[in-house]
C-alpha atoms as a PDB file:
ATOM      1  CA  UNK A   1     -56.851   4.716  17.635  1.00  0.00           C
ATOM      2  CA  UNK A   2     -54.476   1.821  18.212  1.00  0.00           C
ATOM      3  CA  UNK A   3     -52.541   1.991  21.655  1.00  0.00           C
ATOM      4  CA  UNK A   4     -49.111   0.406  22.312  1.00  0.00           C
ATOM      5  CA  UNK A   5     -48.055  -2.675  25.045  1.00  0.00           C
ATOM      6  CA  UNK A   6     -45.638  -2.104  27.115  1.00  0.00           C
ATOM      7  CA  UNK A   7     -43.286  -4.569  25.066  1.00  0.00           C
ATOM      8  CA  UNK A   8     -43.911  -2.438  21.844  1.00  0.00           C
ATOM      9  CA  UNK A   9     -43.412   0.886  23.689  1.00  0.00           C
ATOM     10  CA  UNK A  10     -40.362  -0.258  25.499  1.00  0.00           C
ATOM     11  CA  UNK A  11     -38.911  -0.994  22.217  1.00  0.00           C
ATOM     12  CA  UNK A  12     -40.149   2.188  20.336  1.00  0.00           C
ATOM     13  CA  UNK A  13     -38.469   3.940  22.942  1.00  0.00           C
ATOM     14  CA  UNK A  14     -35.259   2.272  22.602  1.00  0.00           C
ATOM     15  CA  UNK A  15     -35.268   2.471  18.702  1.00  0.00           C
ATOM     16  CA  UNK A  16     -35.686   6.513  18.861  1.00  0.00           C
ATOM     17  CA  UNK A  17     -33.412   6.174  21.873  1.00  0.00           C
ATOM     18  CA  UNK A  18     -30.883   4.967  19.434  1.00  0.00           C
ATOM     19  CA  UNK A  19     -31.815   7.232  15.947  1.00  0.00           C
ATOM     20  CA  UNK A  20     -31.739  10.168  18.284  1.00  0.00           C
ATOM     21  CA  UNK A  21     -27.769   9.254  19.382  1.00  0.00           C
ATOM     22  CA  UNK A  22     -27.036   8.158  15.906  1.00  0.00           C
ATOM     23  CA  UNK A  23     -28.247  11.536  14.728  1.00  0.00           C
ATOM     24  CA  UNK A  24     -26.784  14.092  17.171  1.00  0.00           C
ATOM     25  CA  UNK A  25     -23.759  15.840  15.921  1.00  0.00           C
ATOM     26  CA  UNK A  26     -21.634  14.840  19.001  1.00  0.00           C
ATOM     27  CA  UNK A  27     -22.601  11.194  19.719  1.00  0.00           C
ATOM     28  CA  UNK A  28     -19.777  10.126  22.215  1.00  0.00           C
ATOM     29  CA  UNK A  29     -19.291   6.746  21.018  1.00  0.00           C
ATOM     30  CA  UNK A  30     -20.532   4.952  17.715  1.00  0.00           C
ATOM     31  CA  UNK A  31     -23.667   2.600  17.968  1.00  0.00           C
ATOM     32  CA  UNK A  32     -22.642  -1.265  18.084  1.00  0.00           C
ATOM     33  CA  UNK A  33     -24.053  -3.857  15.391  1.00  0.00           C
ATOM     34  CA  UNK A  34     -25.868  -5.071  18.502  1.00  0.00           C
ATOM     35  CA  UNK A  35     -27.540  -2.024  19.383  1.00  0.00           C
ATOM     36  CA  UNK A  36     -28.282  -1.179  16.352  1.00  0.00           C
ATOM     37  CA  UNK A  37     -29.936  -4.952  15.820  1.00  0.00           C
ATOM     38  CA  UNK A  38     -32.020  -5.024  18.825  1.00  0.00           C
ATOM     39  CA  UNK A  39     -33.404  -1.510  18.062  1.00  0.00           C
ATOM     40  CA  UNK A  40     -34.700  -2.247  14.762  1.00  0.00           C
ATOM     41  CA  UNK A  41     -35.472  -5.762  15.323  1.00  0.00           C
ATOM     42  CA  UNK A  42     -32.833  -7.472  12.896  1.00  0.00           C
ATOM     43  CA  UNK A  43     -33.010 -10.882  13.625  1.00  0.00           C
ATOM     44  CA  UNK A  44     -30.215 -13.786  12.278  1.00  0.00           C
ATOM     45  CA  UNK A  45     -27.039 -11.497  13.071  1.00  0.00           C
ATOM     46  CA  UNK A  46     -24.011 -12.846  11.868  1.00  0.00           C
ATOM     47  CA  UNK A  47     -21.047 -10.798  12.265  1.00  0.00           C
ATOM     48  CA  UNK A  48     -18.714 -10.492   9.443  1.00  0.00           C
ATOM     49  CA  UNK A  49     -15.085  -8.742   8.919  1.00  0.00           C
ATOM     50  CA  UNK A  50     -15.462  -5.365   8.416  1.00  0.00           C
ATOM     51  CA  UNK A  51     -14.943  -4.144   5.097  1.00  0.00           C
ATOM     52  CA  UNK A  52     -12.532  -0.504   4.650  1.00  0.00           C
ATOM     53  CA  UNK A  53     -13.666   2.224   6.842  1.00  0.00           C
ATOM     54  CA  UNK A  54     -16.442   0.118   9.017  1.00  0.00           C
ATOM     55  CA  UNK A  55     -15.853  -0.390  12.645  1.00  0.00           C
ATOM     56  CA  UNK A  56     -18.307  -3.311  12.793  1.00  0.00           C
ATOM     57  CA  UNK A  57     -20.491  -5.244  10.278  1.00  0.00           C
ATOM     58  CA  UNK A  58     -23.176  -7.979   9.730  1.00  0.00           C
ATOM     59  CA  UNK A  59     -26.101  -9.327   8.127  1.00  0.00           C
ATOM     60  CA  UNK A  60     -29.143 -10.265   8.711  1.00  0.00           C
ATOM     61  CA  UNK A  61     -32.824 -10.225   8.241  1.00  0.00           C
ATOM     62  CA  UNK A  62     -34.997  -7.047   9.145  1.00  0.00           C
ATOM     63  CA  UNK A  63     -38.897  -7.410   8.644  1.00  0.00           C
ATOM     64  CA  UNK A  64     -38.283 -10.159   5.992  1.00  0.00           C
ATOM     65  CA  UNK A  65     -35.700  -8.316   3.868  1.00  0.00           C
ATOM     66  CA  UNK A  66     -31.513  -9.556   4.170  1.00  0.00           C
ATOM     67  CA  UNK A  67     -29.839  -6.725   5.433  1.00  0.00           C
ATOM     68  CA  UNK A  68     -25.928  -5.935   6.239  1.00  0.00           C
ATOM     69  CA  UNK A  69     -25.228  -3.656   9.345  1.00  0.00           C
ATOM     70  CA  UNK A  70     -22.454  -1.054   8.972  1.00  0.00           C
ATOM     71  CA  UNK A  71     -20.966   0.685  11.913  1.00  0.00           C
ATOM     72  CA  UNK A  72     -18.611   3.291  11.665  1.00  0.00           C
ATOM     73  CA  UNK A  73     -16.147   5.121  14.168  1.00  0.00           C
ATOM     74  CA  UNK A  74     -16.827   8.416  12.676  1.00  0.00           C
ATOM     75  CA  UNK A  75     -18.782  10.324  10.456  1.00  0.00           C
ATOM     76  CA  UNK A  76     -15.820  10.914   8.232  1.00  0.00           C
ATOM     77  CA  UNK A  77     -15.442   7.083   8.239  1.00  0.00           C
ATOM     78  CA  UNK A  78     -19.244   6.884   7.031  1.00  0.00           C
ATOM     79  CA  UNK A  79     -18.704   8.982   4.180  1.00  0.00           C
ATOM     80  CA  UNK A  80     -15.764   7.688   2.783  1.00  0.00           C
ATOM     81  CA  UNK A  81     -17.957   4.125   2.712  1.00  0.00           C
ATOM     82  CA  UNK A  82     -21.129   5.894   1.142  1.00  0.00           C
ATOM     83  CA  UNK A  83     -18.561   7.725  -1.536  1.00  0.00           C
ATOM     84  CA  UNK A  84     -16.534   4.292  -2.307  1.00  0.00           C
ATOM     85  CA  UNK A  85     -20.096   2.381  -1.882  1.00  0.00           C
ATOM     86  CA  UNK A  86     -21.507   4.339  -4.413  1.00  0.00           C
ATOM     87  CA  UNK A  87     -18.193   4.496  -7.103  1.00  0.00           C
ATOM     88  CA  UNK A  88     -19.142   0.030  -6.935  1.00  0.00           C
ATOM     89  CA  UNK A  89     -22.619   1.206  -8.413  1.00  0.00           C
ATOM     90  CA  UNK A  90     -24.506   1.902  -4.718  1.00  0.00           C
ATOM     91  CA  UNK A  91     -26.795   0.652  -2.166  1.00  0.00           C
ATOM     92  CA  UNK A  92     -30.005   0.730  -1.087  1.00  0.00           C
ATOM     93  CA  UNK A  93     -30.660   2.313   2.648  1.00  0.00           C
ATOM     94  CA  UNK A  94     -33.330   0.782   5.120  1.00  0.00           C
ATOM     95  CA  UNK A  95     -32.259   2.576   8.074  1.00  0.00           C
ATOM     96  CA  UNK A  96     -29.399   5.015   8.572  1.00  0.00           C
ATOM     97  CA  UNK A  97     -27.892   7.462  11.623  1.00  0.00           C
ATOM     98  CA  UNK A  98     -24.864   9.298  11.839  1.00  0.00           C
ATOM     99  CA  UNK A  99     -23.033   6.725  12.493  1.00  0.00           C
ATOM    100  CA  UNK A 100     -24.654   3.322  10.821  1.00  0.00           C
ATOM    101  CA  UNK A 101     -26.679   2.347   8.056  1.00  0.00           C
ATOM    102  CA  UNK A 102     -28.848  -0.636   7.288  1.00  0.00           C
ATOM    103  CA  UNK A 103     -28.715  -1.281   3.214  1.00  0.00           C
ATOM    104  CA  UNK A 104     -30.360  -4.759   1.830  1.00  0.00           C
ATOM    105  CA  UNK A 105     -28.126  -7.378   1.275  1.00  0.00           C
ATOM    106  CA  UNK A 106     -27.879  -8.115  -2.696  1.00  0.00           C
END
């Protein structure tokens, strides 16, 4: 059985720290691309203007793989993205919570 370092817990914990918030039905205030980052380990964040209903987005690389970061207000605001995402032909997830999703770049 393979144990953790402390380095590798610590940042387990924050990453479920952060899927658990993004999950919960009455998250007090939306994740930031930051947060979001440092919990999964994106790497190369560069911010970008946000397209219609995101609160804050980005790209970057995630285990290899381009990614965009999409933070949203609400989880009204998410939906509307994923249904006008998805009319543009869709996305591919990597990560998602209530209120973000990691898709890879095209």
């Amino acid at each position: 059985m393979r144990t953790m370092n402390g380095k590798a817990l610590a940042g387990a914990a924050a990453a479920a720290a952060l899927l658990a918030a993004g999950c919960g039905s009455n998250a007090a205030q939306p994740a930031s691309v930051g947060s979001v980052a440092s919990a999964l380990h994106i790497t190369g964040i560069q911010h970008e203007s946000p397209e219609l209903f995101v609160k804050d987005e980005a790209t970057g690389t995630m285990g290899g793989t381009p990614v965009r970061v999409y933070v949203f207000r609400t989880g009204e605001a998410k939906a509307n993205w994923v249904k006008a995402a998805n009319s543009f032909g869709g996305f591919d997830t990597v990560k998602e919570g209530s209120l973000f999703l990691v898709v890879k770049s095209p």
